[in-house]
C-alpha atoms as a PDB file:
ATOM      1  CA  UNK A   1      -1.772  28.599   1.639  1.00  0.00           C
ATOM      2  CA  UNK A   2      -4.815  26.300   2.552  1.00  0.00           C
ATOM      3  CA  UNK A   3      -4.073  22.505   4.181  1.00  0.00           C
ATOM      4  CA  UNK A   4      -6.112  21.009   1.476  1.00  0.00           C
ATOM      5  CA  UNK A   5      -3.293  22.235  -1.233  1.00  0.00           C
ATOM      6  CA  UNK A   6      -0.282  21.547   1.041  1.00  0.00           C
ATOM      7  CA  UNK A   7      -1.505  17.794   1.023  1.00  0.00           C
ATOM      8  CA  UNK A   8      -2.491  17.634  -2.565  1.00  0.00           C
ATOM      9  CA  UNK A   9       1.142  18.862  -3.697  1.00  0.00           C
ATOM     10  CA  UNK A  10       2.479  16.108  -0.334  1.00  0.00           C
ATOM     11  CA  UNK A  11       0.187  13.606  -2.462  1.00  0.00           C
ATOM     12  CA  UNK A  12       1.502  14.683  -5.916  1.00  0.00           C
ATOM     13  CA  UNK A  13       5.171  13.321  -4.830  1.00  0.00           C
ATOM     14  CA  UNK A  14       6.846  11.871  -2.336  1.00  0.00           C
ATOM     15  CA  UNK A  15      11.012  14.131  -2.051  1.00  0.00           C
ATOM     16  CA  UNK A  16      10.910  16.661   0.550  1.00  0.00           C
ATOM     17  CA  UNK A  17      12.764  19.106  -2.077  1.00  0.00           C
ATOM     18  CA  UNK A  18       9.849  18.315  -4.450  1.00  0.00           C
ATOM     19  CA  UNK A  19       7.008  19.116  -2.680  1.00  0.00           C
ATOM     20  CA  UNK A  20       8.731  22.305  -1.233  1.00  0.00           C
ATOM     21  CA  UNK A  21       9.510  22.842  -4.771  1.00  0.00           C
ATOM     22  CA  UNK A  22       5.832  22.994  -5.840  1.00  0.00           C
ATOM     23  CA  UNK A  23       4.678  24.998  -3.416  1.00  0.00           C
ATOM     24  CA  UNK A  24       7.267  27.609  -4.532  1.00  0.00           C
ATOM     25  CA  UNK A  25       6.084  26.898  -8.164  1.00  0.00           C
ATOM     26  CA  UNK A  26       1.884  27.220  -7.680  1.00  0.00           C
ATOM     27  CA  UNK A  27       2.730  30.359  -5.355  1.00  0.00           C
ATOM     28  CA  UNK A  28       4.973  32.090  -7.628  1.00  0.00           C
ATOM     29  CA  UNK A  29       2.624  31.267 -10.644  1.00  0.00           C
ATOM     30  CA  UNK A  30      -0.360  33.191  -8.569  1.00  0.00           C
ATOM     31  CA  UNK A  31       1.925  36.384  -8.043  1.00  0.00           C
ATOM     32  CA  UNK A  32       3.503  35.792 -11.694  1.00  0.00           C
ATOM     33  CA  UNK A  33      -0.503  36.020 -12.634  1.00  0.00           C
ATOM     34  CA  UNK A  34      -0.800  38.998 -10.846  1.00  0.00           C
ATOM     35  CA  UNK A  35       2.150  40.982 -11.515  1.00  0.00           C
ATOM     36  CA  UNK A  36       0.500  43.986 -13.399  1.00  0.00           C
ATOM     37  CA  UNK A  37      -2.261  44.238 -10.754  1.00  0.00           C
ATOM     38  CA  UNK A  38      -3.349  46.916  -8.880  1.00  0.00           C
ATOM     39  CA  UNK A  39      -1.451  47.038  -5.478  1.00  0.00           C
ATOM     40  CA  UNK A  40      -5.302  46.821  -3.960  1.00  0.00           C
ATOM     41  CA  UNK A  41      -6.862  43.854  -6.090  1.00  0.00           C
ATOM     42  CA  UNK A  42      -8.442  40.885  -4.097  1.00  0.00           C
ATOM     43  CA  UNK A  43      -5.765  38.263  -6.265  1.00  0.00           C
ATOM     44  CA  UNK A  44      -2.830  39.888  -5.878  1.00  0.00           C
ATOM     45  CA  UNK A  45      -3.301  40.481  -2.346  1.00  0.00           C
ATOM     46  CA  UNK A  46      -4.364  36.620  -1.671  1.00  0.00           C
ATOM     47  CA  UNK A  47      -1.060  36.011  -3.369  1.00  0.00           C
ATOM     48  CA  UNK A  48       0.852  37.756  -1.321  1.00  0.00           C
ATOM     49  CA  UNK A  49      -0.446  36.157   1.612  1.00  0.00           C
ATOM     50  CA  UNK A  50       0.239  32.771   0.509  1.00  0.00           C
ATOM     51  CA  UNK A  51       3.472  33.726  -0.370  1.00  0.00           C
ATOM     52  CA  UNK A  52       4.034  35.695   3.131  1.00  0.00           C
ATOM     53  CA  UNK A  53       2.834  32.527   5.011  1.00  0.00           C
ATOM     54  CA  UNK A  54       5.249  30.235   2.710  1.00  0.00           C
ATOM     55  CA  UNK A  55       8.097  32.170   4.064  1.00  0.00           C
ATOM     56  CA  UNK A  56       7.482  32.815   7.401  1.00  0.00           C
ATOM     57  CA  UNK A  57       6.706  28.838   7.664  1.00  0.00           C
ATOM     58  CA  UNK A  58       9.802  28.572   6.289  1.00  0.00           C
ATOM     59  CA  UNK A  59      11.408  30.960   8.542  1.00  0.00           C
ATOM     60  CA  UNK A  60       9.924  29.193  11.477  1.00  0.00           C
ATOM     61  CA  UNK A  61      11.580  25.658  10.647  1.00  0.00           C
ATOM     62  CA  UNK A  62      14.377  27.501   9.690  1.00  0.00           C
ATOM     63  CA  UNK A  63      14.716  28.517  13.392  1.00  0.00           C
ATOM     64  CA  UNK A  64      14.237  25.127  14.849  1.00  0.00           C
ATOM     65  CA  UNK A  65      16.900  23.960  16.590  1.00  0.00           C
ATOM     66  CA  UNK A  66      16.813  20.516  14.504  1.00  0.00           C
ATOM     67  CA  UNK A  67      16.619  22.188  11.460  1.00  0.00           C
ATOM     68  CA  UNK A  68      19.677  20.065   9.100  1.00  0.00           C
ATOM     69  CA  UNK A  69      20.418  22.832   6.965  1.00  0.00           C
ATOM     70  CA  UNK A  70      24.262  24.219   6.825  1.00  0.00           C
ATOM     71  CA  UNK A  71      24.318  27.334   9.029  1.00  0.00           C
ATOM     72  CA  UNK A  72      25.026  29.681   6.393  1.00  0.00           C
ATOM     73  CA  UNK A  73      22.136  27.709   4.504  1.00  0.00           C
ATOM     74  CA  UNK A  74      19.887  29.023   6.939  1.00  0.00           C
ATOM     75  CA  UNK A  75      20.840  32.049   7.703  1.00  0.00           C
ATOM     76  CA  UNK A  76      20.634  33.407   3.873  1.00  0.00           C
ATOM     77  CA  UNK A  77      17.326  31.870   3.740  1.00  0.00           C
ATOM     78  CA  UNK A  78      16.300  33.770   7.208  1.00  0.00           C
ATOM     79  CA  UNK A  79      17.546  37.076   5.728  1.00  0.00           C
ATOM     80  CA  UNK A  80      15.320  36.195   2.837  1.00  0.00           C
ATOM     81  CA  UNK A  81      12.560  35.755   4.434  1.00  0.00           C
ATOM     82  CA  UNK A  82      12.670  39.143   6.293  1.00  0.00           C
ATOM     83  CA  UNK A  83      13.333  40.677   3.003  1.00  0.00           C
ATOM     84  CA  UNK A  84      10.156  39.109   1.450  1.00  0.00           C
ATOM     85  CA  UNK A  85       8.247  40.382   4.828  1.00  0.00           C
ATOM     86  CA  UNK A  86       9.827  43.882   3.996  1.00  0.00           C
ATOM     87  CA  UNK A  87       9.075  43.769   0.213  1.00  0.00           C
ATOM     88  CA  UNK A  88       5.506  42.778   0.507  1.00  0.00           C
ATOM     89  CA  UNK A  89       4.504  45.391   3.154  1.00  0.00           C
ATOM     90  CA  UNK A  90       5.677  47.775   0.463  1.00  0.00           C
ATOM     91  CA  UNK A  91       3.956  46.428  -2.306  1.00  0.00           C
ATOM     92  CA  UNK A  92       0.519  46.518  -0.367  1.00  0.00           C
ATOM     93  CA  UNK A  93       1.357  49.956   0.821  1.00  0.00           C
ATOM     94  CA  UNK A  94       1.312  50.604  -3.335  1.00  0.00           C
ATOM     95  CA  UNK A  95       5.205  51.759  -3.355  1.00  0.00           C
ATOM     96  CA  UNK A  96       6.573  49.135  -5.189  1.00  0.00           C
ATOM     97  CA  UNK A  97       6.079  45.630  -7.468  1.00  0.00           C
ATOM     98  CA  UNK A  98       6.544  42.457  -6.781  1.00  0.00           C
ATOM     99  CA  UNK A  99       9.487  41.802  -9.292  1.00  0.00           C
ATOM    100  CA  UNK A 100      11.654  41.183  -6.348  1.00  0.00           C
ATOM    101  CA  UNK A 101       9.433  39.157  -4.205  1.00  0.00           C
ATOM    102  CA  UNK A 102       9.380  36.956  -7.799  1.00  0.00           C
ATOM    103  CA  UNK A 103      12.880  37.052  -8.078  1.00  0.00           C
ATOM    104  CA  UNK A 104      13.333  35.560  -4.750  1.00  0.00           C
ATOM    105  CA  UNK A 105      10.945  32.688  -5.018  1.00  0.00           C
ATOM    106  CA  UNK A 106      12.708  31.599  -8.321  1.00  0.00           C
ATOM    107  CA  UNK A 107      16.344  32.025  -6.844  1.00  0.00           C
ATOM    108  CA  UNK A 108      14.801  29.624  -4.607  1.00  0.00           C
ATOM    109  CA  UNK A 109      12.894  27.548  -7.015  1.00  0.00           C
ATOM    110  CA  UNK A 110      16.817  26.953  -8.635  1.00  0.00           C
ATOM    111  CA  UNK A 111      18.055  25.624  -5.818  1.00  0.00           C
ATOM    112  CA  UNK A 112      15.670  23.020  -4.889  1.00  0.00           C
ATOM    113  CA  UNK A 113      15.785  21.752  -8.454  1.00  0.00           C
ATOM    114  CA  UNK A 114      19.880  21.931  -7.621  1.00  0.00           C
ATOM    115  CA  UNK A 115      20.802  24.465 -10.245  1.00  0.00           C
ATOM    116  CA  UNK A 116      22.725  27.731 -10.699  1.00  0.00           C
ATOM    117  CA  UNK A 117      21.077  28.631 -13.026  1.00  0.00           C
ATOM    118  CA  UNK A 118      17.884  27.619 -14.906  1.00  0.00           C
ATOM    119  CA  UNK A 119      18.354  27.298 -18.759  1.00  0.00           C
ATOM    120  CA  UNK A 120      14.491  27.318 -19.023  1.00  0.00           C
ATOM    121  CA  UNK A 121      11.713  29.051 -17.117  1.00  0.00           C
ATOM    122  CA  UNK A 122       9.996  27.109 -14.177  1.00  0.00           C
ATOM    123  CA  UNK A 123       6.881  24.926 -15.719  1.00  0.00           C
ATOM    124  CA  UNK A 124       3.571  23.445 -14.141  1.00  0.00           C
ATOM    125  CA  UNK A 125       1.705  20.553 -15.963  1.00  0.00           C
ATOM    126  CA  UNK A 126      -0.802  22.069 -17.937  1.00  0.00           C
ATOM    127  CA  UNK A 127      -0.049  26.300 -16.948  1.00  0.00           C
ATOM    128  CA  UNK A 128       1.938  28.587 -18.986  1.00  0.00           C
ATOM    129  CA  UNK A 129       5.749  29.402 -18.323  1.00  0.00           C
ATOM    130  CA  UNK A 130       6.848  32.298 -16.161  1.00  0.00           C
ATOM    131  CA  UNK A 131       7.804  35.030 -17.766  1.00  0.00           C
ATOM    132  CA  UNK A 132      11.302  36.268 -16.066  1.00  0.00           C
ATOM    133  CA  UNK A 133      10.889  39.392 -17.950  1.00  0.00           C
ATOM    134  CA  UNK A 134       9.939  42.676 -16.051  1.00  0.00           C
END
């Protein structure tokens, strides 16, 4: 994920949970994209990166000793992050999909927004809606 886009999404709004929110969202859109890709094609590999630096970002504040979180908070989203590290070495190895990694970022994507359970699919101004299909 590129500076420039980190502080166009900070500029975009102001909540903490928002802007981590986004991120999630324009991240998860560029694997949703690619989700019937070829396990060697240029896009679905640069979304994987971004997605693998998202989390392992995360992880790293995660870590910090500051870090305001609840414990168990933290420690789910740690786990998660070293199963999106596992996931996506396998999907660039070309033995699985990314329907997990997807998953994930979504579970996620709930909780920022503060639900369950989503009664409608994640949405971007002007992009299509995820399809939580597999």
């Amino acid at each position: 994920m590129s500076i420039a886009a980190y502080h166009q999404t900070i500029a975009e709004c102001d909540d903490p949970r928002k802007i981590e929110y986004r991120v999630f969202l324009r991240i998860t859109l560029a694997l949703e994209s690619n989700r019937h890709a070829d396990w060697r094609s240029a896009e679905l590999k640069d979304a994987l990166w971004r997605n693998l630096e998202l989390w392992n970002a995360l992880r790293a504040d995660l870590l910090e000793d500051g870090n305001a979180l609840p414990e168990a908070l933290r420690a789910g989203l740690i786990s998660l992050s070293f199963a999106v590290n596992r996931n996506t070495q396998r999907v660039l190895r070309g033995e699985g999909g990314i329907d997990l990694l997807l998953h994930i970022n979504r579970s996620v994507m709930q909780g920022l927004q503060g639900t369950a359970s989503a009664a409608q699919p994640a949405r971007e101004p002007a992009t299509e809606e995820l399809s939580y299909g597999t």
